[in-house]
PDB file of N, CA and C in Angstrom:
ATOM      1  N   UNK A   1      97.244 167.305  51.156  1.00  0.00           N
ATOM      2  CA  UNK A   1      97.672 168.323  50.201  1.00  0.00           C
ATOM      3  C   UNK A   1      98.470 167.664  49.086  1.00  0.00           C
ATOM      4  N   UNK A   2      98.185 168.246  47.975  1.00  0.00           N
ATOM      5  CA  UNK A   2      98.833 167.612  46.760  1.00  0.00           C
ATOM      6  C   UNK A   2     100.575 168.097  46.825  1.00  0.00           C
ATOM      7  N   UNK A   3     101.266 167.127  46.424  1.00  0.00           N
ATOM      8  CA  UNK A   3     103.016 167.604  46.379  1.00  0.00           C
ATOM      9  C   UNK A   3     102.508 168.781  44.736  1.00  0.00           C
ATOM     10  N   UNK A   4     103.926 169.167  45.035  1.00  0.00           N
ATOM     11  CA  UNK A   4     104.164 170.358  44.323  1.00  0.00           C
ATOM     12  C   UNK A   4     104.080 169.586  42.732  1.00  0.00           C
ATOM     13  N   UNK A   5     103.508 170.202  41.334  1.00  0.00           N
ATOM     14  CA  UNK A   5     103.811 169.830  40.435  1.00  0.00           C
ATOM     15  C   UNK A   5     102.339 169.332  40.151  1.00  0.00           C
ATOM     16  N   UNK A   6     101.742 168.732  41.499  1.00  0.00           N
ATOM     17  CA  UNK A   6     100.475 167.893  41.458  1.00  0.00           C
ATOM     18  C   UNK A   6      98.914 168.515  41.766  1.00  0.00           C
ATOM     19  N   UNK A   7      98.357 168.465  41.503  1.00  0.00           N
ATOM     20  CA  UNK A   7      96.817 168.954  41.324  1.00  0.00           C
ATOM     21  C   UNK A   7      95.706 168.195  42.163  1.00  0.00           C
ATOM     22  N   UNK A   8      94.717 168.814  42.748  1.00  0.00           N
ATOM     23  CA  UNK A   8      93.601 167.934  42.857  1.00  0.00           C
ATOM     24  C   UNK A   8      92.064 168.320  42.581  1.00  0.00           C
ATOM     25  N   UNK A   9      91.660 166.877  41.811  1.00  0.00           N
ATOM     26  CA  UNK A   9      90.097 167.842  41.874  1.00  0.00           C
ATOM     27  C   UNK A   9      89.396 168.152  42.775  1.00  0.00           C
ATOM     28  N   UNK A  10      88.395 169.167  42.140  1.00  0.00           N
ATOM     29  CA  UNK A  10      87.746 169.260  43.847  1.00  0.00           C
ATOM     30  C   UNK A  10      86.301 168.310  43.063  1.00  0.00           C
ATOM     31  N   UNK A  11      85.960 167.849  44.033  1.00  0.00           N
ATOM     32  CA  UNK A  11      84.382 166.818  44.049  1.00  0.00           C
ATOM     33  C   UNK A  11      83.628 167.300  44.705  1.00  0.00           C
ATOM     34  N   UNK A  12      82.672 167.979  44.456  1.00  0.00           N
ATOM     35  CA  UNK A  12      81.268 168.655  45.552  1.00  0.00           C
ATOM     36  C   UNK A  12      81.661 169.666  46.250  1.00  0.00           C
ATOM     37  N   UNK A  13      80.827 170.330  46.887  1.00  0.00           N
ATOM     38  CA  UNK A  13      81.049 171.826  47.819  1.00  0.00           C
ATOM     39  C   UNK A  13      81.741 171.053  49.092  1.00  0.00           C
ATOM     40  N   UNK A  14      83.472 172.084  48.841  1.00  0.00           N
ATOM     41  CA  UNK A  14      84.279 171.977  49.850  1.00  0.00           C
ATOM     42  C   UNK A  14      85.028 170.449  49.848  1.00  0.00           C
ATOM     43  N   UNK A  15      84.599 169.503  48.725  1.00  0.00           N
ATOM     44  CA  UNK A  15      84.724 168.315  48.752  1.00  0.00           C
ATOM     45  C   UNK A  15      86.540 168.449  48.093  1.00  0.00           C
ATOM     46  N   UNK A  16      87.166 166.900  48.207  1.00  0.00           N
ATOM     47  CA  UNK A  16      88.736 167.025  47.624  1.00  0.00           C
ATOM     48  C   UNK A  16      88.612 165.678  47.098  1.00  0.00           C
ATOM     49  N   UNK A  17      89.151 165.376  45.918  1.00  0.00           N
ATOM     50  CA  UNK A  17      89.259 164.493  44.966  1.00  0.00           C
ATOM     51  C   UNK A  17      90.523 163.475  44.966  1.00  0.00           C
ATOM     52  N   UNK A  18      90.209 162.473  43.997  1.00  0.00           N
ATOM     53  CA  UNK A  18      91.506 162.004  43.947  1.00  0.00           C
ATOM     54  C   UNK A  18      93.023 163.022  43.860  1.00  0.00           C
ATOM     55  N   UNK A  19      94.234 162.737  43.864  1.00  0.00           N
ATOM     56  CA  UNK A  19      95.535 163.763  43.078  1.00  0.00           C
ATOM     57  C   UNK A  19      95.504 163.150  41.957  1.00  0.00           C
ATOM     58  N   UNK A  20      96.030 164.395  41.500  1.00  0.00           N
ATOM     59  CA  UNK A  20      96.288 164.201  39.150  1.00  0.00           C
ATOM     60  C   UNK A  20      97.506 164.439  39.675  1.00  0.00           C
ATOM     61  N   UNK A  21      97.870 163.495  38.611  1.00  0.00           N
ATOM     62  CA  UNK A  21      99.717 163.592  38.225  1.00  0.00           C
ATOM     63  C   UNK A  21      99.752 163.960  36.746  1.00  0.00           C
ATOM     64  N   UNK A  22     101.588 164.376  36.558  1.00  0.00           N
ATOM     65  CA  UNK A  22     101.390 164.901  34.923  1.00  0.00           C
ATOM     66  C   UNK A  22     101.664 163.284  34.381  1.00  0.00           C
ATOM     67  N   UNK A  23     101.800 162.936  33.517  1.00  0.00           N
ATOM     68  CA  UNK A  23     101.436 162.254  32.426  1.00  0.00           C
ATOM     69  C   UNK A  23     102.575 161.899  31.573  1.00  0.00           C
ATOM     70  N   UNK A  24     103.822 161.936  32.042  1.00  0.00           N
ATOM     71  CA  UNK A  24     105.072 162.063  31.883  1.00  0.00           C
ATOM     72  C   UNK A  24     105.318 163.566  31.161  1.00  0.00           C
ATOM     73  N   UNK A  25     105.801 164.047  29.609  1.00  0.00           N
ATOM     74  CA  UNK A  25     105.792 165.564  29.359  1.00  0.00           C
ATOM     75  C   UNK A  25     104.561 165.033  28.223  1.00  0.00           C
ATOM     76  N   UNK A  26     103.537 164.725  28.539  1.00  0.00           N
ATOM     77  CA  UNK A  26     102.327 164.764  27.421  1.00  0.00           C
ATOM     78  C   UNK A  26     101.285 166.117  27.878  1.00  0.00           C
ATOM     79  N   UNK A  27     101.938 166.373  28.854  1.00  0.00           N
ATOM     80  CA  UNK A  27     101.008 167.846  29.369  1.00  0.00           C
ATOM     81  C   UNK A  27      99.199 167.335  29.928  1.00  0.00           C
ATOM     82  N   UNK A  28      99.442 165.793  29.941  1.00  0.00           N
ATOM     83  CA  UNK A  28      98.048 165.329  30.456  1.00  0.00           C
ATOM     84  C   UNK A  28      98.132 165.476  32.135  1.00  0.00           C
ATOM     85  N   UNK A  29      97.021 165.813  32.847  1.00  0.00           N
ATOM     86  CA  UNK A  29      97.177 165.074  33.994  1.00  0.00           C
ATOM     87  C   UNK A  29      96.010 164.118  34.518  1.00  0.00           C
ATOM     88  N   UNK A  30      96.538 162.844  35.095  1.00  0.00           N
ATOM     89  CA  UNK A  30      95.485 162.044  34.850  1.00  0.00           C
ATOM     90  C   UNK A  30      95.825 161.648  36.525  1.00  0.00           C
ATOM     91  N   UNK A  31      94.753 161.303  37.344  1.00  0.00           N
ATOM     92  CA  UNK A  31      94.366 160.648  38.876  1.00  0.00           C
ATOM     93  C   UNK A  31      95.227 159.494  38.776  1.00  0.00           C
ATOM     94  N   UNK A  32      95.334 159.619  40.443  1.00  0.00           N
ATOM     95  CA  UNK A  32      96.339 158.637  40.793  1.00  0.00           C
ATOM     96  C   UNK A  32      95.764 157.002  40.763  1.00  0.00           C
ATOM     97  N   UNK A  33      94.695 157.666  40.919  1.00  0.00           N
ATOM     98  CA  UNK A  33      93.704 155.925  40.582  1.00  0.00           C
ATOM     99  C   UNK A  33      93.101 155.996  39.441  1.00  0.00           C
ATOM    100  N   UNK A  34      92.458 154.768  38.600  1.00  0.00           N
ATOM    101  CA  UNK A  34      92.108 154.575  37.872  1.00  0.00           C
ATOM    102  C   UNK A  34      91.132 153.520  37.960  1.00  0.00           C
ATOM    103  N   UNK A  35      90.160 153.715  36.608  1.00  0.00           N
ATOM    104  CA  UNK A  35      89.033 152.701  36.532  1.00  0.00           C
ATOM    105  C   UNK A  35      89.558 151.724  36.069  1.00  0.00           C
ATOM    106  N   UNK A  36      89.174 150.576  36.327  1.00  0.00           N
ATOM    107  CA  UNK A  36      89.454 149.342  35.249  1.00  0.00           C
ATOM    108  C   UNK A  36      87.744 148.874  35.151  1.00  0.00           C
ATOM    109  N   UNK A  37      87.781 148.439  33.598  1.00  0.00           N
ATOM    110  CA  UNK A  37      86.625 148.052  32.966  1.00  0.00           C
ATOM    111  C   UNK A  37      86.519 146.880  32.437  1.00  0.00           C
ATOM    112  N   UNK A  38      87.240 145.706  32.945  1.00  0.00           N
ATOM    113  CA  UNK A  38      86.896 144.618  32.498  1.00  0.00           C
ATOM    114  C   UNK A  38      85.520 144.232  32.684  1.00  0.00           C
ATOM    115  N   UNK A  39      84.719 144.529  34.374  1.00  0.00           N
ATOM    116  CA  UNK A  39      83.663 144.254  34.177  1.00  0.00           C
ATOM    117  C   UNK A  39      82.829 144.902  33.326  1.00  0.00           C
ATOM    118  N   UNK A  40      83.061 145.813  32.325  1.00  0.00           N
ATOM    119  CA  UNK A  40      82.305 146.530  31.571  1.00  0.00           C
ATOM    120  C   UNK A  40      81.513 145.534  30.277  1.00  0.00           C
ATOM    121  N   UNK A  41      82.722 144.623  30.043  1.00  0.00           N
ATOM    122  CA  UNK A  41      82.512 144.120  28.819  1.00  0.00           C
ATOM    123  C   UNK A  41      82.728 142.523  28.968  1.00  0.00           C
ATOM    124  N   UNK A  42      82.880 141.890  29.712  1.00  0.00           N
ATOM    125  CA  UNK A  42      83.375 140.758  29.681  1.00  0.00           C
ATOM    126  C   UNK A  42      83.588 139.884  31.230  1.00  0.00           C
ATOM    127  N   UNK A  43      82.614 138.781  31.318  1.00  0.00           N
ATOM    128  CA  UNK A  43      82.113 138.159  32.333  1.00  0.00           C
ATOM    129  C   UNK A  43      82.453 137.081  32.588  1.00  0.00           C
ATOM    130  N   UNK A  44      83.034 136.417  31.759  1.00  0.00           N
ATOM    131  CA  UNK A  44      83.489 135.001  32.184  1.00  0.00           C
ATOM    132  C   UNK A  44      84.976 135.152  31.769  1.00  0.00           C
ATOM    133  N   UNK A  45      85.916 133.815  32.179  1.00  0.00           N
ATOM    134  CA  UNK A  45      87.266 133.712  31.879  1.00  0.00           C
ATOM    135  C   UNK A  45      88.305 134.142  32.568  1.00  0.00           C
ATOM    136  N   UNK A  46      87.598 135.307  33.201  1.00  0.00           N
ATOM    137  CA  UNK A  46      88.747 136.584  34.048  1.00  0.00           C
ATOM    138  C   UNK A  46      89.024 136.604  35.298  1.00  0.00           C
ATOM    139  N   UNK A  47      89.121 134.817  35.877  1.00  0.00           N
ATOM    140  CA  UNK A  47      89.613 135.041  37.094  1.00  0.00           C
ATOM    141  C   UNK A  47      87.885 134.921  38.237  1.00  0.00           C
ATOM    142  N   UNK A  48      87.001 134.871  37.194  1.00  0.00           N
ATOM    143  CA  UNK A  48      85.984 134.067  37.511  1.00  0.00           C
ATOM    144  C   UNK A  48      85.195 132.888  38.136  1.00  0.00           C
ATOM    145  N   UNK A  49      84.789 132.340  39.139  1.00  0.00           N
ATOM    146  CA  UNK A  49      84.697 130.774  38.706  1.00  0.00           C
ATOM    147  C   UNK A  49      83.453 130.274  37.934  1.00  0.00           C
ATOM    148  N   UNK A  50      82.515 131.971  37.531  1.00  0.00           N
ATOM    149  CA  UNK A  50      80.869 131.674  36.860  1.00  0.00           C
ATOM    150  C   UNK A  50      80.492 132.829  36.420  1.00  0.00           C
ATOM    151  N   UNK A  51      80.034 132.661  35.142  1.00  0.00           N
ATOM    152  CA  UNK A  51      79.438 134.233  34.499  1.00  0.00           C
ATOM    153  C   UNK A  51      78.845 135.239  35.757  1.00  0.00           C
ATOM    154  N   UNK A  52      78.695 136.378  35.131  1.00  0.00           N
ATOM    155  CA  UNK A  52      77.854 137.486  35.913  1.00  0.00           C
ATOM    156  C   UNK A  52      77.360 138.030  34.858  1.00  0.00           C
ATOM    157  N   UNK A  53      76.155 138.616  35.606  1.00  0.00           N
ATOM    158  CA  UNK A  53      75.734 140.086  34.688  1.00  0.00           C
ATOM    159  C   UNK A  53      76.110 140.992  33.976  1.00  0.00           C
ATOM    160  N   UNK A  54      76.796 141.111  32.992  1.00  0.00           N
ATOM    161  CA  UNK A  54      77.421 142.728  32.699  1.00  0.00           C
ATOM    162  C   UNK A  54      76.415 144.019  33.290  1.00  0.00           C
ATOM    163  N   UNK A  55      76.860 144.909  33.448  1.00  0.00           N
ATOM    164  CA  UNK A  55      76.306 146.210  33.854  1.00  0.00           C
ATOM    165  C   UNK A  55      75.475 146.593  32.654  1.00  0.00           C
ATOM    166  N   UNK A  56      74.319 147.279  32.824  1.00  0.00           N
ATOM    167  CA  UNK A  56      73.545 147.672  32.176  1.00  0.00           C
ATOM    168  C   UNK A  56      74.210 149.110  31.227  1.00  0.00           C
ATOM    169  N   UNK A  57      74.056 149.526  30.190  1.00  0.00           N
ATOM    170  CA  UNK A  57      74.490 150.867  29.983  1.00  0.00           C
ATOM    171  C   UNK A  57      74.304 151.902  30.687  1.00  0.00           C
ATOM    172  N   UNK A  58      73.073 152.118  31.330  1.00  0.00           N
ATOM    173  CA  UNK A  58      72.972 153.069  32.229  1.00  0.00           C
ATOM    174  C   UNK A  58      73.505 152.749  33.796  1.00  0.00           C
ATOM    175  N   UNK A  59      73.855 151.864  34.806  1.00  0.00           N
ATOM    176  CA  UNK A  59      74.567 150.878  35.593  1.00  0.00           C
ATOM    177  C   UNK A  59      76.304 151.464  35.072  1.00  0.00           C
ATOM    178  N   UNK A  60      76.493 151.238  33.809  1.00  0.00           N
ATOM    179  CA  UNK A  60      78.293 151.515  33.272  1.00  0.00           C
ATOM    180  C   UNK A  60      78.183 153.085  33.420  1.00  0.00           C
ATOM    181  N   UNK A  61      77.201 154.194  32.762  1.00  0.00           N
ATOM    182  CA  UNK A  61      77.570 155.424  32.649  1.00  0.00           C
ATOM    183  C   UNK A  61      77.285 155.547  34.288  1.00  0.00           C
ATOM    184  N   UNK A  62      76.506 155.506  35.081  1.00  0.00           N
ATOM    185  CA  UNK A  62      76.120 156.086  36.815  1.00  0.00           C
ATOM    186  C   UNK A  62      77.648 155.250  37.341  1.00  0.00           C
ATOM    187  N   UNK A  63      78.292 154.277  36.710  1.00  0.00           N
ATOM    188  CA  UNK A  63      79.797 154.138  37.558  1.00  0.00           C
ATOM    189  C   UNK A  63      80.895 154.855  37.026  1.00  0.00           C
ATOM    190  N   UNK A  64      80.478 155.219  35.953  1.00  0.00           N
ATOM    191  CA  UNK A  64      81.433 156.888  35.009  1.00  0.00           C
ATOM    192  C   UNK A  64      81.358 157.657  35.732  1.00  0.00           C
ATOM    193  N   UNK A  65      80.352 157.984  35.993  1.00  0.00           N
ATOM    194  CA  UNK A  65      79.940 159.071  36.526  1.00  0.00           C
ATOM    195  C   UNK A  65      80.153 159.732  38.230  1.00  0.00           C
ATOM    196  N   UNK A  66      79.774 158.225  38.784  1.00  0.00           N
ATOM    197  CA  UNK A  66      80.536 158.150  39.991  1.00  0.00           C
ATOM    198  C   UNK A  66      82.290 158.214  40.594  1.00  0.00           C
ATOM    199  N   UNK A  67      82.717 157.953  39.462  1.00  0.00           N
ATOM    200  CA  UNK A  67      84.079 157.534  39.225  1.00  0.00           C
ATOM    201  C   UNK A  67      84.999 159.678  39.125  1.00  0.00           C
ATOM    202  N   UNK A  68      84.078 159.610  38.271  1.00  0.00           N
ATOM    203  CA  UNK A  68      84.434 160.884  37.975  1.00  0.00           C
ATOM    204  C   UNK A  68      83.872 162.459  38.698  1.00  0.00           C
ATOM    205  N   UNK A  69      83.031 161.821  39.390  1.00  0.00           N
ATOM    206  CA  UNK A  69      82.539 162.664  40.922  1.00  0.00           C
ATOM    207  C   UNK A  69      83.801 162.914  41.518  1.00  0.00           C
ATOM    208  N   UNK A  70      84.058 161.424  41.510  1.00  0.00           N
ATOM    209  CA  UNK A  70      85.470 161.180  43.179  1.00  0.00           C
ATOM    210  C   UNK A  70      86.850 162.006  42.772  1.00  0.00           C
ATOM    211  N   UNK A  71      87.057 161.841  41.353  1.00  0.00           N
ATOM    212  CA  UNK A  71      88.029 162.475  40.624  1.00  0.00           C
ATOM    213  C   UNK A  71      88.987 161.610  40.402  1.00  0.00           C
ATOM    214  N   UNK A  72      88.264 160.554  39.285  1.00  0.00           N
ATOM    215  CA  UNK A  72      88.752 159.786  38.763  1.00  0.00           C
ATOM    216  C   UNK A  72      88.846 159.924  37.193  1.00  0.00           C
ATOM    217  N   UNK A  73      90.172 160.131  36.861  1.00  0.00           N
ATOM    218  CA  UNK A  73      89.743 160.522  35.027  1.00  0.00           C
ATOM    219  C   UNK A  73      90.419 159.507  34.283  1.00  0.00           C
ATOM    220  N   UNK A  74      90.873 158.745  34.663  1.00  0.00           N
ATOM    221  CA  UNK A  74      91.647 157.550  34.156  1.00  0.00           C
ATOM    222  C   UNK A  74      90.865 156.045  34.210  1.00  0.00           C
ATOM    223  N   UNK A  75      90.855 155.557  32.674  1.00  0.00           N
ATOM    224  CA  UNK A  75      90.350 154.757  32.612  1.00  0.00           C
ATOM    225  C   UNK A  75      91.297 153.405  31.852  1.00  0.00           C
ATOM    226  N   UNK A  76      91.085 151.954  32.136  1.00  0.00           N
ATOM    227  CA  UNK A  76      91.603 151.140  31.558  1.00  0.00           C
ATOM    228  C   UNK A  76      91.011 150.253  30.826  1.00  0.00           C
ATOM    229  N   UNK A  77      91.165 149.943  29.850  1.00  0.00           N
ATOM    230  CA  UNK A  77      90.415 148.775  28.938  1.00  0.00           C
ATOM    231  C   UNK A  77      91.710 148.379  28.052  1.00  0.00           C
ATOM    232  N   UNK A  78      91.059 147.176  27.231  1.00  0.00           N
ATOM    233  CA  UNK A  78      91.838 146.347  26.620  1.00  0.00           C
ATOM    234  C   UNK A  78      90.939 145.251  25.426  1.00  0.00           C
ATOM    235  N   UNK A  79      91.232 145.036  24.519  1.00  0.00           N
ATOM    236  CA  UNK A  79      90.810 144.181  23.485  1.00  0.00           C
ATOM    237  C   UNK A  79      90.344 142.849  24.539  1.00  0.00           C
ATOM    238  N   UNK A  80      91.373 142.102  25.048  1.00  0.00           N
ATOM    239  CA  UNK A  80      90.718 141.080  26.078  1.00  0.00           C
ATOM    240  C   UNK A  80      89.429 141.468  26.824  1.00  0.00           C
ATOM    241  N   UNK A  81      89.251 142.745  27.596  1.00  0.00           N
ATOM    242  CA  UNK A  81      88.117 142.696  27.775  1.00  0.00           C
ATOM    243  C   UNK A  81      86.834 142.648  27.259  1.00  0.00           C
ATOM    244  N   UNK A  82      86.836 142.300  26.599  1.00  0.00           N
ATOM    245  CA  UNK A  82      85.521 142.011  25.818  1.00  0.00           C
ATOM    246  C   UNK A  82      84.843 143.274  24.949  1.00  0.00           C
ATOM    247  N   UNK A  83      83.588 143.482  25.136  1.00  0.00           N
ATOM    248  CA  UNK A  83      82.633 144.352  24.765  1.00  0.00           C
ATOM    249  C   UNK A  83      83.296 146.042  25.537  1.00  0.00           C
ATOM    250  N   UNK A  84      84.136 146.215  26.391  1.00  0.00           N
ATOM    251  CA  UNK A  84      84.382 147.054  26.838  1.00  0.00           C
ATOM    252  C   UNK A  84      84.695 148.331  26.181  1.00  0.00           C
ATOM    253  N   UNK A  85      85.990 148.291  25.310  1.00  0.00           N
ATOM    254  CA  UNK A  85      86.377 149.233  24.246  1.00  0.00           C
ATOM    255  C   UNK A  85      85.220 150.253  23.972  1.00  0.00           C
ATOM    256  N   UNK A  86      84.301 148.656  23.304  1.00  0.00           N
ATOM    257  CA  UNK A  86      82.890 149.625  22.212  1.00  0.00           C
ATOM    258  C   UNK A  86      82.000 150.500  23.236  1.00  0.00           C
ATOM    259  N   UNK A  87      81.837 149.333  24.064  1.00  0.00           N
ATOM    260  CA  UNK A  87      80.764 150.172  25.284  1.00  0.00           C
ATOM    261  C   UNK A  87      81.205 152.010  25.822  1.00  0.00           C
ATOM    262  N   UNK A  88      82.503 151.676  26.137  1.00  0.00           N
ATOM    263  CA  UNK A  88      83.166 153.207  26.623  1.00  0.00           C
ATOM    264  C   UNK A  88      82.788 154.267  25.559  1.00  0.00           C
ATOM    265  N   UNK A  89      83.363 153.457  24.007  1.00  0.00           N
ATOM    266  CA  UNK A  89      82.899 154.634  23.346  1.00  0.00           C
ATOM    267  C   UNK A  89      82.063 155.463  22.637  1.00  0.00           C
ATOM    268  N   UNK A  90      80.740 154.340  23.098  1.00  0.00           N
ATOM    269  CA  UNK A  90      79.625 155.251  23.050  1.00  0.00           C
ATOM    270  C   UNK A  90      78.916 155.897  24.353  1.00  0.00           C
ATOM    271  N   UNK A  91      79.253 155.283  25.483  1.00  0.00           N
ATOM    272  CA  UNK A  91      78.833 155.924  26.687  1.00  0.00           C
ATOM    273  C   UNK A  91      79.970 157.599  27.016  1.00  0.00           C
ATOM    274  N   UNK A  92      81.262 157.385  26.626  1.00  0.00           N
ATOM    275  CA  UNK A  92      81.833 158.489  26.345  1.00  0.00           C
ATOM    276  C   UNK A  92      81.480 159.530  25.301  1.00  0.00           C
ATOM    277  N   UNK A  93      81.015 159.500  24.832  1.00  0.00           N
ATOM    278  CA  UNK A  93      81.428 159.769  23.021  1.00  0.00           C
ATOM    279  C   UNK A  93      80.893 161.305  23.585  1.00  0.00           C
ATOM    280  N   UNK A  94      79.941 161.967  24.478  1.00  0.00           N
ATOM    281  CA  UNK A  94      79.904 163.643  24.281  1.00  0.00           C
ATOM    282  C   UNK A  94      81.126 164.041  25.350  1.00  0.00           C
ATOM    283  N   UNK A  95      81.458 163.749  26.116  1.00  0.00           N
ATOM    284  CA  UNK A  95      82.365 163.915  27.035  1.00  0.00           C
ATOM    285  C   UNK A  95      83.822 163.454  27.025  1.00  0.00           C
ATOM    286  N   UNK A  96      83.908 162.225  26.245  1.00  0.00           N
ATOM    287  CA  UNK A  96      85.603 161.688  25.854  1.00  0.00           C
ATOM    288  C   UNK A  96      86.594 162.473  25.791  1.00  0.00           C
ATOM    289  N   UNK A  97      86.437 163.915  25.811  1.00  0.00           N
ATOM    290  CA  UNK A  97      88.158 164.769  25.914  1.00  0.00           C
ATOM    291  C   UNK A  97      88.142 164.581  27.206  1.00  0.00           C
ATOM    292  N   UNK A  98      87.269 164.442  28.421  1.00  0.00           N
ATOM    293  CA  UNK A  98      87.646 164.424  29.841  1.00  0.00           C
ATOM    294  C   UNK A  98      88.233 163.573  30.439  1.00  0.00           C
ATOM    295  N   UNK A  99      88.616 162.459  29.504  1.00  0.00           N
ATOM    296  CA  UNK A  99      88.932 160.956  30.078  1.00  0.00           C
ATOM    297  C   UNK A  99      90.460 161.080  29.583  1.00  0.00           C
ATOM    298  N   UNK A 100      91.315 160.162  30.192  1.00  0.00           N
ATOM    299  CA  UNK A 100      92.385 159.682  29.936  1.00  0.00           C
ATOM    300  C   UNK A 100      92.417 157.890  29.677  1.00  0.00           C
ATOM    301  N   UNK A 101      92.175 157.395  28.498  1.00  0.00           N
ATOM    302  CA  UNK A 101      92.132 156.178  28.490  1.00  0.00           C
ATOM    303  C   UNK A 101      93.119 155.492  27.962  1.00  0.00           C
ATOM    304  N   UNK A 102      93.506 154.350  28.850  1.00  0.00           N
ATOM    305  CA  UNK A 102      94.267 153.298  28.427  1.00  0.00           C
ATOM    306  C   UNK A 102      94.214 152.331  27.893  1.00  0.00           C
ATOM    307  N   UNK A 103      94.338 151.763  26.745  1.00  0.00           N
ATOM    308  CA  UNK A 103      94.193 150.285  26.093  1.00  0.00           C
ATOM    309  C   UNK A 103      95.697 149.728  25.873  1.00  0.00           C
TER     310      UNK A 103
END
């Protein structure tokens, strides 16, 4: 059960989601977990010892998507990560008020 103040989504019939917290007073509430997207955009350098694949665009939106099944609305990116930024914001771009993103 979520503490008082706190929310949860629901994910599927009868299903329970991550908890949303508020957002300090920004009136957001964003999941207690979050995505990180380095692998979105950027494959070597990061703790790596050899390139990989980046995810395909459709591979990045089905892990959006999955992400946000579970009740995940929080996302992280960063200029270091590479291609990530751009990628989010066209795989977001009809849906982006649903996200809470961090750079």
């Amino acid at each position: 059960m979520a503490a008082p103040g706190h929310r949860r989504l629901s994910v599927g019939p009868g299903g329970s989601g991550v908890e949303l917290r508020p957002l300090g007073s920004t009136g957001l509430q964003v999941s207690l977990l979050g995505l990180g997207t380095v692998k979105f955009g950027r494959n070597q350098g990061v703790k790596y010892p050899r390139p990989f694949a980046l995810p395909s665009d459709r591979e990045a939106l089905t892990l959006l998507e999955l992400a946000w099944d579970l009740g995940i609305n929080l996302l992280d990116t960063a200029p270091a990560y590479g291609q990530s930024e751009e990628r989010l914001g066209r795989l977001l771009r009809r849906c982006r008020r649903d996200w809470v993103i961090v750079t």
